[in-house]
N, C-alpha and C. Protein backbone atom coordinates (compact mmCIF):
# COMPACT_ATOMS: atom_id res chain seq x y z
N UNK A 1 136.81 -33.91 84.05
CA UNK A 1 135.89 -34.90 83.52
C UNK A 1 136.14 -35.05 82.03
N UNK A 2 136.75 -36.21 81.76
CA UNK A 2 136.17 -36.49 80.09
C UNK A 2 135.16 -37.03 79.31
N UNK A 3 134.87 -36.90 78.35
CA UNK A 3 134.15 -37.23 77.41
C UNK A 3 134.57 -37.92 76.31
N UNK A 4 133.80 -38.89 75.30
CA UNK A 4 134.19 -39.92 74.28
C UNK A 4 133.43 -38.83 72.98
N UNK A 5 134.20 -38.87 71.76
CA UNK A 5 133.58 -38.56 70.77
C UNK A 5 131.76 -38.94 70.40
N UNK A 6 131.28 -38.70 69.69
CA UNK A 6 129.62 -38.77 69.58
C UNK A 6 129.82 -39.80 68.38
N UNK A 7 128.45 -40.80 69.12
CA UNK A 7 127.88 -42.38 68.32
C UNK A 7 127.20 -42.30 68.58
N UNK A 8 125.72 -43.22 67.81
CA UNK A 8 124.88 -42.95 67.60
C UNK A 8 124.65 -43.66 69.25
N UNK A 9 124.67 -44.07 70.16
CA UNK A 9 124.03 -43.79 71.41
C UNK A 9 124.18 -42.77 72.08
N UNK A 10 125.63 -42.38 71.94
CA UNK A 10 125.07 -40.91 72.49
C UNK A 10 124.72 -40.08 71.90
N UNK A 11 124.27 -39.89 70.65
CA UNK A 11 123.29 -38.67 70.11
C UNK A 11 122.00 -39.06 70.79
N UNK A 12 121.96 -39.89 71.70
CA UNK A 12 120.41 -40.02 72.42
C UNK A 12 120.84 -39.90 74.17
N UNK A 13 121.60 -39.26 74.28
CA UNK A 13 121.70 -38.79 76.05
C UNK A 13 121.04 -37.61 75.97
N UNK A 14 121.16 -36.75 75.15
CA UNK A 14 120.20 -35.74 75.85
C UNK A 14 118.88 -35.61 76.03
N UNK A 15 117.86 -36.61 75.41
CA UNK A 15 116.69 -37.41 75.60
C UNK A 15 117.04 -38.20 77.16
N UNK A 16 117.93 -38.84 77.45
CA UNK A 16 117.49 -39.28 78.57
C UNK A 16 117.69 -38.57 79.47
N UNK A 17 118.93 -36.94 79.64
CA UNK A 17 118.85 -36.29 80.40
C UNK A 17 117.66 -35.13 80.83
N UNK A 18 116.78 -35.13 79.76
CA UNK A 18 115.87 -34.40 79.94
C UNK A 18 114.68 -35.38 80.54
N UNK A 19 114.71 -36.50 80.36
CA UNK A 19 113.89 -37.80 81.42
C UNK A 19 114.30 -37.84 82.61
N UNK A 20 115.37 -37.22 83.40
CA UNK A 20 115.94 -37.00 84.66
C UNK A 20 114.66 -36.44 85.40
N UNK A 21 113.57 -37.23 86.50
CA UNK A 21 113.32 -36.82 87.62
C UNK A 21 113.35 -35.66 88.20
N UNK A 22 112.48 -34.53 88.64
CA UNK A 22 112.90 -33.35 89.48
C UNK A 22 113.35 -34.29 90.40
N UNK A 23 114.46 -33.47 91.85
CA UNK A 23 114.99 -33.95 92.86
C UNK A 23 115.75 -35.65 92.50
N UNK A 24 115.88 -36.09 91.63
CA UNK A 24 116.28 -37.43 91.68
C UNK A 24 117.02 -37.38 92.96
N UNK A 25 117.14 -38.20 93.76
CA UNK A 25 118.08 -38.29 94.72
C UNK A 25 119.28 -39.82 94.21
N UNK A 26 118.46 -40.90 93.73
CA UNK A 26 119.18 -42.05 93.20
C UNK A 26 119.04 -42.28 91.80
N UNK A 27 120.36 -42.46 90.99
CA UNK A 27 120.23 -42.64 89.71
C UNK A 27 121.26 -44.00 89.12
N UNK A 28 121.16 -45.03 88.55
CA UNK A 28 121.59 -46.25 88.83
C UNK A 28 121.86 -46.22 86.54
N UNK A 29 122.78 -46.42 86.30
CA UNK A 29 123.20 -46.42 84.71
C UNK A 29 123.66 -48.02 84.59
N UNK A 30 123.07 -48.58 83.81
CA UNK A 30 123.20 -50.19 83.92
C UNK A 30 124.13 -50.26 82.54
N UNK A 31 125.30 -51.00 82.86
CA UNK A 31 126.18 -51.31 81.24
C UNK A 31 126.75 -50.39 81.10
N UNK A 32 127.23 -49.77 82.60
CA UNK A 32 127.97 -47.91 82.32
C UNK A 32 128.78 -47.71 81.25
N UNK A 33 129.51 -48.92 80.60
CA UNK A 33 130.75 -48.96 80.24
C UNK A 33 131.81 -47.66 80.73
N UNK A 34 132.31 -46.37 80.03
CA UNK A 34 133.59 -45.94 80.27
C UNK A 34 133.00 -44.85 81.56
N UNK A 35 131.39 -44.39 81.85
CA UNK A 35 130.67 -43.68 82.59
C UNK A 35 130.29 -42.57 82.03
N UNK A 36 130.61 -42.12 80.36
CA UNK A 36 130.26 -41.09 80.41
C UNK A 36 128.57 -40.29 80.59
N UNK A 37 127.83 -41.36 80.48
CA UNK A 37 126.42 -41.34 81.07
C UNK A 37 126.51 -40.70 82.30
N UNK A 38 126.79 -41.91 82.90
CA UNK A 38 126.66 -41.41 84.55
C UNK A 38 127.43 -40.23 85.02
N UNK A 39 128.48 -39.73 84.36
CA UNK A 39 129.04 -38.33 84.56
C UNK A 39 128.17 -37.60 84.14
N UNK A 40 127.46 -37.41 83.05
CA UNK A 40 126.16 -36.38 82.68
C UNK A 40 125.34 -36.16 84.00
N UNK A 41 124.93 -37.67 84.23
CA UNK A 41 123.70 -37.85 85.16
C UNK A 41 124.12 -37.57 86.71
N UNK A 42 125.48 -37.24 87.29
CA UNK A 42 125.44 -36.71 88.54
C UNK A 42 125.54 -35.45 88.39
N UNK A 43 125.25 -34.65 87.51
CA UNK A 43 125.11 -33.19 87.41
C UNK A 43 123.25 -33.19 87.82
N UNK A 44 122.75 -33.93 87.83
CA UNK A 44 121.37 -33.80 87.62
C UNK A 44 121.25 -34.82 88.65
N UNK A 45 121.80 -35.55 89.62
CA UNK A 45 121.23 -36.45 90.64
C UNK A 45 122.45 -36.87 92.12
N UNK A 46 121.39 -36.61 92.35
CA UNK A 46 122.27 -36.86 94.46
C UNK A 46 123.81 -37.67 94.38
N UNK A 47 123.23 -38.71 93.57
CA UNK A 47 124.64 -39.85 93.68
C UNK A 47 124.02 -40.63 92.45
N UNK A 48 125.16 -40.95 91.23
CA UNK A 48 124.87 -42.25 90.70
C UNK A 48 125.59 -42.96 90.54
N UNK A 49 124.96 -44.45 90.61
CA UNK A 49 125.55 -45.54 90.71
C UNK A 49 125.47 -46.18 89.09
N UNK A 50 126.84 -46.48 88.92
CA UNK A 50 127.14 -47.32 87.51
C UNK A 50 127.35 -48.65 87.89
N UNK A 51 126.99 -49.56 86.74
CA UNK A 51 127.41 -50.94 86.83
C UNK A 51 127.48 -51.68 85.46
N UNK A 52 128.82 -52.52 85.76
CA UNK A 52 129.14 -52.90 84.57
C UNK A 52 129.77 -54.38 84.94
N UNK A 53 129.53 -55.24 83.91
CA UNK A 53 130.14 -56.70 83.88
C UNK A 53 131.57 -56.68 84.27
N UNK A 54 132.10 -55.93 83.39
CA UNK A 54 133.54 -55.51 82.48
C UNK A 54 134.32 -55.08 83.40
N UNK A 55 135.04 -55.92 84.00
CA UNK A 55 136.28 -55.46 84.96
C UNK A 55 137.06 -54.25 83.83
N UNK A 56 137.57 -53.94 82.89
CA UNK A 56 138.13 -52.95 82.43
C UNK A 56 137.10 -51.80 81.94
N UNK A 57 135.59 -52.06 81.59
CA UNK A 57 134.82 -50.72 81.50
C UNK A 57 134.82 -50.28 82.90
N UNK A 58 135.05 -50.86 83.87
CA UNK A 58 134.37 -50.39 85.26
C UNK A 58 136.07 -49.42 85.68
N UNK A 59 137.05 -49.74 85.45
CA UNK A 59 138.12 -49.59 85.43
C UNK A 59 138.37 -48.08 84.68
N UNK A 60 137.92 -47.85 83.40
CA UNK A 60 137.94 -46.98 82.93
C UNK A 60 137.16 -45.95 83.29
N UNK A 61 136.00 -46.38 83.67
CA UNK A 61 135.40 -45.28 84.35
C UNK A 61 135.69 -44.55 85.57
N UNK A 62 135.85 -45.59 86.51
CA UNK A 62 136.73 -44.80 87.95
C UNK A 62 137.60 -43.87 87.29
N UNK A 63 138.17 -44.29 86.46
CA UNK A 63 139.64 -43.48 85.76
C UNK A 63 139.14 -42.21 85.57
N UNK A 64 138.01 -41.89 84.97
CA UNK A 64 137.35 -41.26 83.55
C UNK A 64 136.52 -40.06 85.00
N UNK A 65 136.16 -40.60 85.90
CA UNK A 65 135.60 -40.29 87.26
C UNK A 65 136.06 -39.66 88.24
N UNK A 66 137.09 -38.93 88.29
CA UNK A 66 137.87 -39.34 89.45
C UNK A 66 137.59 -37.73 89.88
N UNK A 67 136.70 -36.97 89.15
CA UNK A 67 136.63 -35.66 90.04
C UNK A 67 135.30 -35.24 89.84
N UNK A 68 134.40 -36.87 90.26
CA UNK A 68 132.84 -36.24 90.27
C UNK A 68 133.11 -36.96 91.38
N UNK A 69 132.87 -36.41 92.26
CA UNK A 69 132.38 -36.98 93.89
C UNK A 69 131.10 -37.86 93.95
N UNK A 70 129.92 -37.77 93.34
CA UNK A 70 128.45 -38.20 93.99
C UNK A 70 128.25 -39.57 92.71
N UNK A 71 129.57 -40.15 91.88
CA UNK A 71 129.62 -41.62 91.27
C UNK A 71 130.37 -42.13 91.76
N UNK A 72 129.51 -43.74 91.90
CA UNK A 72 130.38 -44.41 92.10
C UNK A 72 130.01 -45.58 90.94
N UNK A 73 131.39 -46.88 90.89
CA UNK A 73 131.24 -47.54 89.68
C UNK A 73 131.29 -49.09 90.46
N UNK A 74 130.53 -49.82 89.83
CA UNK A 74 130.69 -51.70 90.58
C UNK A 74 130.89 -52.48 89.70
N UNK A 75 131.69 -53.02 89.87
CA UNK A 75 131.83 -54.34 88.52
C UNK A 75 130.72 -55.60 89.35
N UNK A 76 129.95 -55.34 88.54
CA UNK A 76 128.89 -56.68 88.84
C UNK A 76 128.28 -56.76 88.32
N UNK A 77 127.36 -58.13 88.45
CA UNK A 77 126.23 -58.76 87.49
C UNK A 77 125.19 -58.29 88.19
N UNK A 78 124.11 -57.55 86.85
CA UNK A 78 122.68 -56.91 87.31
C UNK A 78 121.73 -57.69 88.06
N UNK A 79 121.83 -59.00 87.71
CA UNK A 79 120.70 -59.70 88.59
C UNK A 79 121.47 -60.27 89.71
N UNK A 80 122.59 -60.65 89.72
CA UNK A 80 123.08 -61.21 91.26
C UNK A 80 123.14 -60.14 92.02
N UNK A 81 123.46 -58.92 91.94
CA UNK A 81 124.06 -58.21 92.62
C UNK A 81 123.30 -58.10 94.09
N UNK A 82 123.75 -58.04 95.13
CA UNK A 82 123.03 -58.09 96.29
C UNK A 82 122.15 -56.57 96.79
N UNK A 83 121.25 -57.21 97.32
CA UNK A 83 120.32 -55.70 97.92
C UNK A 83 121.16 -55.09 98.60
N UNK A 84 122.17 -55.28 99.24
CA UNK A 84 122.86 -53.72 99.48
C UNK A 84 123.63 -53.10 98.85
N UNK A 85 123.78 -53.75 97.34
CA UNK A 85 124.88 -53.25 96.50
C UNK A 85 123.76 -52.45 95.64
N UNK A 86 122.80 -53.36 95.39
CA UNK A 86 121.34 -52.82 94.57
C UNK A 86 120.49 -52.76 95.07
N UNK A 87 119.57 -52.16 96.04
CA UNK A 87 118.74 -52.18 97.10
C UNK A 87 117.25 -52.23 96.24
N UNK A 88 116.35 -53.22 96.25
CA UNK A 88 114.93 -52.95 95.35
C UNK A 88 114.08 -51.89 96.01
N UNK A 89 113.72 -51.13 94.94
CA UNK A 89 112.46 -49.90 95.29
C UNK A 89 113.32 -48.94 95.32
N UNK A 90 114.40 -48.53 94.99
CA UNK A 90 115.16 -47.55 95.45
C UNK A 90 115.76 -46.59 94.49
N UNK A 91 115.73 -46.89 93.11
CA UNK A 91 116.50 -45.65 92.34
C UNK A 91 115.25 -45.30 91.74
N UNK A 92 115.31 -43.29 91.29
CA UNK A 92 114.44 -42.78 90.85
C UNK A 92 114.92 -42.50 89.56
N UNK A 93 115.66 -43.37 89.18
CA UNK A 93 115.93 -43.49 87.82
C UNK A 93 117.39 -44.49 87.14
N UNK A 94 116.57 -45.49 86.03
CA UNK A 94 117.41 -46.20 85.67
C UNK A 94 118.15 -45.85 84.20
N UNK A 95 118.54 -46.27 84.11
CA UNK A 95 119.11 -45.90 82.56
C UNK A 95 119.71 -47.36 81.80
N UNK A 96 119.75 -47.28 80.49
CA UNK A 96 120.56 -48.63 79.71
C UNK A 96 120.63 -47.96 78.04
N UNK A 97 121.97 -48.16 78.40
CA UNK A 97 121.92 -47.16 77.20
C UNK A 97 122.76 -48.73 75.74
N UNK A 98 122.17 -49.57 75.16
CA UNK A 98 122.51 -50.24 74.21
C UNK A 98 123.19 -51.33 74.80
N UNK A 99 122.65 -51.56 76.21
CA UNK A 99 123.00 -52.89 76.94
C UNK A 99 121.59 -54.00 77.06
N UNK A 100 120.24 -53.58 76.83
CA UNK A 100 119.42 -54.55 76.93
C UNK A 100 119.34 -55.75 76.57
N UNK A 101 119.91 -55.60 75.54
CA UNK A 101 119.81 -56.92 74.51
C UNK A 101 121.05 -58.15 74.75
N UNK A 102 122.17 -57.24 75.69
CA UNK A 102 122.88 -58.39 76.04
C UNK A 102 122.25 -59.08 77.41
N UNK A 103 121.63 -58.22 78.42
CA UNK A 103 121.30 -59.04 79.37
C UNK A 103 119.86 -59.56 78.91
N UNK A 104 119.11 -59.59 78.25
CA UNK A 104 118.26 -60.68 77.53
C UNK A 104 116.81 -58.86 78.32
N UNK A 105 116.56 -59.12 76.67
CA UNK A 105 115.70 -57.60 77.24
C UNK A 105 114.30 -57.69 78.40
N UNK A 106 113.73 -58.50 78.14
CA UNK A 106 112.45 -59.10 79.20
C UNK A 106 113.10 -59.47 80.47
N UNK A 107 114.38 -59.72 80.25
CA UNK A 107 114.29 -59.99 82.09
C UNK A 107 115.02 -58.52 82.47
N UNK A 108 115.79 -57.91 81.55
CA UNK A 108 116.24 -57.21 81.87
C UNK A 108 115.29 -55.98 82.47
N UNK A 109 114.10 -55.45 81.50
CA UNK A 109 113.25 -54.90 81.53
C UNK A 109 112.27 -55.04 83.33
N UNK A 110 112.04 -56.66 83.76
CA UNK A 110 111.57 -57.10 84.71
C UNK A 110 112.64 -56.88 85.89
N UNK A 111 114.18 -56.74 85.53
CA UNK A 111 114.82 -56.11 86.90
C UNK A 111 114.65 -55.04 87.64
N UNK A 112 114.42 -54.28 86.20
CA UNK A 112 114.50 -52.58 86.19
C UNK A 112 113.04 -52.15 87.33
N UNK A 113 112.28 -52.82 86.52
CA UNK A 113 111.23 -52.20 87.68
C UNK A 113 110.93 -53.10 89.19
N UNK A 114 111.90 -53.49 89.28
CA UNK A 114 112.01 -54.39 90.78
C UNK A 114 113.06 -53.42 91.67
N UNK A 115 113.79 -52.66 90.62
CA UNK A 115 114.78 -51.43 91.56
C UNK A 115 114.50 -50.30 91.64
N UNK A 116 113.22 -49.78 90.47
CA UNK A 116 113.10 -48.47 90.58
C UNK A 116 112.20 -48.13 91.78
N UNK A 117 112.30 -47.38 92.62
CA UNK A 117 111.14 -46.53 93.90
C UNK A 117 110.00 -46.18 92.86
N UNK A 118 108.65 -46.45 93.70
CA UNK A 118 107.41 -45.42 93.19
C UNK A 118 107.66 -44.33 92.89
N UNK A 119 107.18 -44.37 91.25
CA UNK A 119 107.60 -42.85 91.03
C UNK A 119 108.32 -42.65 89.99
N UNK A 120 109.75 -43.92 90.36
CA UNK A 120 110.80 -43.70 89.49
C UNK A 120 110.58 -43.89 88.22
N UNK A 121 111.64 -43.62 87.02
CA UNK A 121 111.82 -43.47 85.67
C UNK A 121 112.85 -44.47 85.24
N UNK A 122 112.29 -45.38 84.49
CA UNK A 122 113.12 -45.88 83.31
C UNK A 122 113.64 -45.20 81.92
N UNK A 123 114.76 -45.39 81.67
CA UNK A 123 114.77 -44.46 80.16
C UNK A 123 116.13 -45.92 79.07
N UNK A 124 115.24 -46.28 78.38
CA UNK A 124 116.40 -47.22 77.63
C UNK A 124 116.35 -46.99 76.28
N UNK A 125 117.85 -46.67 75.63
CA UNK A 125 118.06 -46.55 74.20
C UNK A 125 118.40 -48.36 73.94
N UNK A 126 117.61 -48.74 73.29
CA UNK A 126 117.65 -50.38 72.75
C UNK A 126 118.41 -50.20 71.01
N UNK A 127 118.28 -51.43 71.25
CA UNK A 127 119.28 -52.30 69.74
C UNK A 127 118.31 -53.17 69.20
N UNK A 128 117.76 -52.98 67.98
CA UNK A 128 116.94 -54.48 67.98
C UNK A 128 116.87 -54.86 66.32
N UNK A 129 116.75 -55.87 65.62
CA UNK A 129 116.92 -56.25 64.44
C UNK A 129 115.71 -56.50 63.72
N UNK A 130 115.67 -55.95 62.38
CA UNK A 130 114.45 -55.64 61.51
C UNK A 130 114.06 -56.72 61.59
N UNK A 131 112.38 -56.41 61.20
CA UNK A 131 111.91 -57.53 61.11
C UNK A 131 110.41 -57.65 59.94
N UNK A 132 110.52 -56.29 59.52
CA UNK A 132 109.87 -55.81 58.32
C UNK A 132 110.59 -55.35 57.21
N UNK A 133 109.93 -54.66 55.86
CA UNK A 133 110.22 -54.48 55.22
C UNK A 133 109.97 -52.73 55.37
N UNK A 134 109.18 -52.67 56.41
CA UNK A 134 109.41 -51.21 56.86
C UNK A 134 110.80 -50.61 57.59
N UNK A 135 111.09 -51.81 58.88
CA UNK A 135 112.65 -51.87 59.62
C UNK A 135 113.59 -51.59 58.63
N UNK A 136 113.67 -52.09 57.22
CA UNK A 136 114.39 -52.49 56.58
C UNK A 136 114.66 -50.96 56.16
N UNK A 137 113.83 -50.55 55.74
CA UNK A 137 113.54 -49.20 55.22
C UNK A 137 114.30 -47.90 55.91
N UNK A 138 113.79 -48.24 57.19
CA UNK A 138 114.30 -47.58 58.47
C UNK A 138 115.86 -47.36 57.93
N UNK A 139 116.00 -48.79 58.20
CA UNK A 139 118.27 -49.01 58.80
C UNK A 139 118.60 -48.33 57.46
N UNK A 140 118.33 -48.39 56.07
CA UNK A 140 118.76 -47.89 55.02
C UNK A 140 118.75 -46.73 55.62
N UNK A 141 117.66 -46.16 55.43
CA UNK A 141 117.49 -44.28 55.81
C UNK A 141 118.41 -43.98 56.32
N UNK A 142 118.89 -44.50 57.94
CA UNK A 142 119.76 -44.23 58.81
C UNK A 142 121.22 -44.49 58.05
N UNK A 143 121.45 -44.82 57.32
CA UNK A 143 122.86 -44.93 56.80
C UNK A 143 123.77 -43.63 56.48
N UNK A 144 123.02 -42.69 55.98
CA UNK A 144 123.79 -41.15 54.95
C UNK A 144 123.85 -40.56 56.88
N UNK A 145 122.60 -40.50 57.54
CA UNK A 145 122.41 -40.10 58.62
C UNK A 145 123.36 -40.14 59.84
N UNK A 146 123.54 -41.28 60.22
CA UNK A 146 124.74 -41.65 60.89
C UNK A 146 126.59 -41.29 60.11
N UNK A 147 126.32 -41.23 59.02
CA UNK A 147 127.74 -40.75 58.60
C UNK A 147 128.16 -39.45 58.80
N UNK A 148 126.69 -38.61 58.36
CA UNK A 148 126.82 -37.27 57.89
C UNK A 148 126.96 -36.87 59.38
N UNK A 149 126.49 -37.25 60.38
CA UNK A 149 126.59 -37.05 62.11
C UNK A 149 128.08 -37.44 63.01
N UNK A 150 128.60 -38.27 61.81
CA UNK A 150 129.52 -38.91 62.64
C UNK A 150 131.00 -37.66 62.26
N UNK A 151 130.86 -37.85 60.94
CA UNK A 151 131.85 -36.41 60.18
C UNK A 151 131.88 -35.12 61.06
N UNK A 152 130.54 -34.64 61.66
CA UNK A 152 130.20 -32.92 61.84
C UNK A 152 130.72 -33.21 63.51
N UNK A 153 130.72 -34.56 64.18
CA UNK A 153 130.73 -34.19 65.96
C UNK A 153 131.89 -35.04 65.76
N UNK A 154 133.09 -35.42 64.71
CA UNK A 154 134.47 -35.72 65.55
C UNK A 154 134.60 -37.35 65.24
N UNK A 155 133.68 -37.83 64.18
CA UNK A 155 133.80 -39.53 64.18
C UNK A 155 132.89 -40.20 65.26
N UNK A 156 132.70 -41.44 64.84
CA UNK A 156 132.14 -42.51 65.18
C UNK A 156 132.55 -43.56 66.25
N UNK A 157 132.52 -43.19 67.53
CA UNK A 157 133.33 -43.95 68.03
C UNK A 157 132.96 -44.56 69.67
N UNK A 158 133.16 -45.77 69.67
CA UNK A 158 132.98 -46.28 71.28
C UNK A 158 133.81 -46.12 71.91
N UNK A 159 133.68 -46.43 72.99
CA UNK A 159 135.12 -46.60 74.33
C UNK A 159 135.45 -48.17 73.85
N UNK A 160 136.75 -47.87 74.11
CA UNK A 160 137.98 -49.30 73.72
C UNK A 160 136.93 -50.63 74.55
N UNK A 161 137.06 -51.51 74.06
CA UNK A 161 137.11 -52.55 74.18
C UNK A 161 135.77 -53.04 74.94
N UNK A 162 135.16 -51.96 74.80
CA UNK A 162 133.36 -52.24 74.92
C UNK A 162 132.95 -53.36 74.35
N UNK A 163 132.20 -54.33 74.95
CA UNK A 163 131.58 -55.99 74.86
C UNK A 163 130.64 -55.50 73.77
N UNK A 164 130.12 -56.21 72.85
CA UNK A 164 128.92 -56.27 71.86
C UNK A 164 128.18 -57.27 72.26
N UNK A 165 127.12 -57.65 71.44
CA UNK A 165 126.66 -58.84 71.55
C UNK A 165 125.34 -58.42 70.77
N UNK A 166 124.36 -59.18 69.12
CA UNK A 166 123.68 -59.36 68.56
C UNK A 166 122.30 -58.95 69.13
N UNK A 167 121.61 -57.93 68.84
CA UNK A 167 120.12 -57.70 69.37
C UNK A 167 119.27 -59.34 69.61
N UNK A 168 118.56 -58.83 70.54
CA UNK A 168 117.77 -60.59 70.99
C UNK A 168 116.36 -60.26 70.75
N UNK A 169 116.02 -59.52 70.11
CA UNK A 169 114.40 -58.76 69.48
C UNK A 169 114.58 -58.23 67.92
N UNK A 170 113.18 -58.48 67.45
CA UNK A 170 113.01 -57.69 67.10
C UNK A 170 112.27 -56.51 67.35
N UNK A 171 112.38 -55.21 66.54
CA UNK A 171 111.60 -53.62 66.84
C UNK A 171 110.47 -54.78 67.64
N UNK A 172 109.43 -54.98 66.73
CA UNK A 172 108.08 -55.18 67.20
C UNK A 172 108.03 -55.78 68.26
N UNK A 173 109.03 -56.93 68.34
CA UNK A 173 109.42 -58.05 69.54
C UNK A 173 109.53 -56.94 70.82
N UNK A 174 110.53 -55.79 70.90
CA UNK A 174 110.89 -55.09 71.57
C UNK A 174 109.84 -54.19 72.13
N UNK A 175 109.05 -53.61 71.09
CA UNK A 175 107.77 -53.26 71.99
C UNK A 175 106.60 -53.84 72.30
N UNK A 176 106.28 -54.93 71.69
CA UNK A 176 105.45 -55.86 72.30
C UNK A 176 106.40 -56.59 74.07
N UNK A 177 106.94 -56.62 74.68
CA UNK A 177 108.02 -56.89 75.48
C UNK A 177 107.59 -55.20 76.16
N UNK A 178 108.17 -54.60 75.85
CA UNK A 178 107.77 -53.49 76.83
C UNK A 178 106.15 -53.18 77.34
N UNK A 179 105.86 -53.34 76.11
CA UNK A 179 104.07 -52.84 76.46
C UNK A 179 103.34 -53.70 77.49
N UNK A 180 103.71 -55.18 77.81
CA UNK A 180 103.56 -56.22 78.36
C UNK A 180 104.13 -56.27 79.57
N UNK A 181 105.53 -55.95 79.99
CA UNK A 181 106.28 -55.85 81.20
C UNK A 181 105.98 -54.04 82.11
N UNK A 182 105.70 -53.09 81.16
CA UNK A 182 106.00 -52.02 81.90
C UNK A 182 104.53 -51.25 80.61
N UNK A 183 103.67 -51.59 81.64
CA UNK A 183 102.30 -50.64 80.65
C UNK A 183 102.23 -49.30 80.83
N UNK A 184 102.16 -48.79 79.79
CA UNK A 184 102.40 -47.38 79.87
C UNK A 184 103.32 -46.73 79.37
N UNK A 185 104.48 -47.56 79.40
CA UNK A 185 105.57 -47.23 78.64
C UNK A 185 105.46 -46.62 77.41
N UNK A 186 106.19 -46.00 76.74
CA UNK A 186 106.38 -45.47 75.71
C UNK A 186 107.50 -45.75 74.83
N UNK A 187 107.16 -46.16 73.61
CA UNK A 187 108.08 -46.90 73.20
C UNK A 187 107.95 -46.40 71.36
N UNK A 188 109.95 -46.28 70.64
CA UNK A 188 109.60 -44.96 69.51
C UNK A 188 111.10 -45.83 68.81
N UNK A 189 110.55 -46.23 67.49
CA UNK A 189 111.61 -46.84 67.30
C UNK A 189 112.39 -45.38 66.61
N UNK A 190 113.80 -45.36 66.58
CA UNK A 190 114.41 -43.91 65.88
C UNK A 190 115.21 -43.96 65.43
N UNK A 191 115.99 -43.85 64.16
CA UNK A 191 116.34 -43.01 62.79
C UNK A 191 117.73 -44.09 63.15
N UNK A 192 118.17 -43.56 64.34
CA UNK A 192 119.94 -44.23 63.58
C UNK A 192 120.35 -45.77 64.40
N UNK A 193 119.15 -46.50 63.49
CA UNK A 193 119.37 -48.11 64.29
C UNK A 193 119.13 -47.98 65.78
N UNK A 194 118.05 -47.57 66.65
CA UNK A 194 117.77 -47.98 67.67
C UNK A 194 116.36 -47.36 68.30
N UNK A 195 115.89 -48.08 69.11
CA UNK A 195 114.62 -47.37 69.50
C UNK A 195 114.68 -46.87 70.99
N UNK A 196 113.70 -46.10 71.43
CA UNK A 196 113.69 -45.63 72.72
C UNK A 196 112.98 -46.07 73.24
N UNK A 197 113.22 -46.65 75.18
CA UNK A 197 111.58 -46.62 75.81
C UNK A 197 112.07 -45.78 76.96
N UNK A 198 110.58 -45.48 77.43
CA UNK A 198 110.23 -44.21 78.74
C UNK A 198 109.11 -44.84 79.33
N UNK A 199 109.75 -45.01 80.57
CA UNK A 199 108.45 -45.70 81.28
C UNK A 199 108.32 -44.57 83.01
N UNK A 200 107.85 -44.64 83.77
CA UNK A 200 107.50 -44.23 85.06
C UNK A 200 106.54 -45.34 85.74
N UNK A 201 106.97 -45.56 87.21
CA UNK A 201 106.55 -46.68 87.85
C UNK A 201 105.23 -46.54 88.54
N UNK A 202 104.29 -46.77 88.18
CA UNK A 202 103.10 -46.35 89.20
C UNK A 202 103.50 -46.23 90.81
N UNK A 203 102.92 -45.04 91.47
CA UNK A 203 103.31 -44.64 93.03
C UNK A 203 103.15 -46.12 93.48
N UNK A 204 101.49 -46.42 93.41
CA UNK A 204 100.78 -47.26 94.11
C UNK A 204 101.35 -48.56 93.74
N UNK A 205 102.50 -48.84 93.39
CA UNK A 205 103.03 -49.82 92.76
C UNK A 205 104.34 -50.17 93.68
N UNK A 206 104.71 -51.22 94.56
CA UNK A 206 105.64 -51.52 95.53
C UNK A 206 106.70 -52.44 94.65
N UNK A 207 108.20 -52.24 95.11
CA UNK A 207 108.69 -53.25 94.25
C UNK A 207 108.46 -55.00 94.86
């Protein structure tokens, strides 16, 4: 199994691995890009399923994959994808790790809990663009922070040829949007340009 040097999204996997479900049996990583998520997350779940736009992230990951048995990877679009590729009510945990904002975060947010089972766990590290003079405050702070982090774990770095695309919120936008789609949620904006949410699906709640 490999691993990618440490960026500031993944200095936030071990927050979502400790959001891992007792027993997860289904765990679904949206925007897998190269998988190294979802390689964390089948140490801690039955089978997970990655998905990615990106005929070459999805590519790299099989690659990157090829001696965890219980992942598998789909090149497809999150909302077309068909109920037997994505079955609704069914994963006990989703993940998005700095992909919300490309699939437009409110609907994205409104997929998530149309797939998770009663019970299940959302966990998303978001992207979103200041919109105070407090935000502002924030991204400065995070500047010495992210360097001095990037120097000590090996550089700063994504998997090749990972898609971008411009935050579609702002912070406040972003949790006003969560608090509204998924109540209860918990939502924390944090230090190196991005915020967190943690949600769990009410039992009594059917997709």
């Amino acid at each position: 199994m490999t691993t990618s040097h440490w960026n500031p999204n993944a200095h936030y996997h071990p927050e979502i691995l400790g959001f891992v479900p007792e027993n997860c049996r289904e765990a679904l990583d949206v925007g897998c890009g190269d998988g190294e998520l979802a390689r964390l997350l089948a140490a801690r779940s039955g089978r997970v399923t990655g998905i990615d736009l990106s005929a070459e992230m999805v590519e790299s990951a099989r690659a990157r994959s090829e001696d965890v048995d219980n992942a598998r990877f789909l090149e497809a679009d999150f909302f077309e994808a068909s109920g037997t590729e994505l079955p609704l009510g069914h994963y006990d945990l989703i993940t998005m790790v700095a992909v919300a904002h490309h699939l437009g975060t409110e609907r994205a947010l409104n997929r998530s809990a149309e797939l998770l089972a009663p019970g299940g766990r959302l966990a998303v590290i978001g992207l979103a663009d200041p919109g105070s003079v407090l935000d502002l405050l924030h991204l400065a702070v995070a500047v010495p922070s992210v360097k001095a982090l990037g120097r000590r774990r090996g550089g700063r770095h994504a998997p090749e040829k990972m898609p971008v695309a411009d935050p579609d919120t702002t912070f406040r936008e972003a949790r006003d949007i969560a608090h509204r789609v998924l109540p209860g949620s918990r939502f924390r904006r944090r230090l190196l340009w991005r915020y967190t949410l943690l949600w769990e699906k009410p039992r009594d709640v059917r997709a």
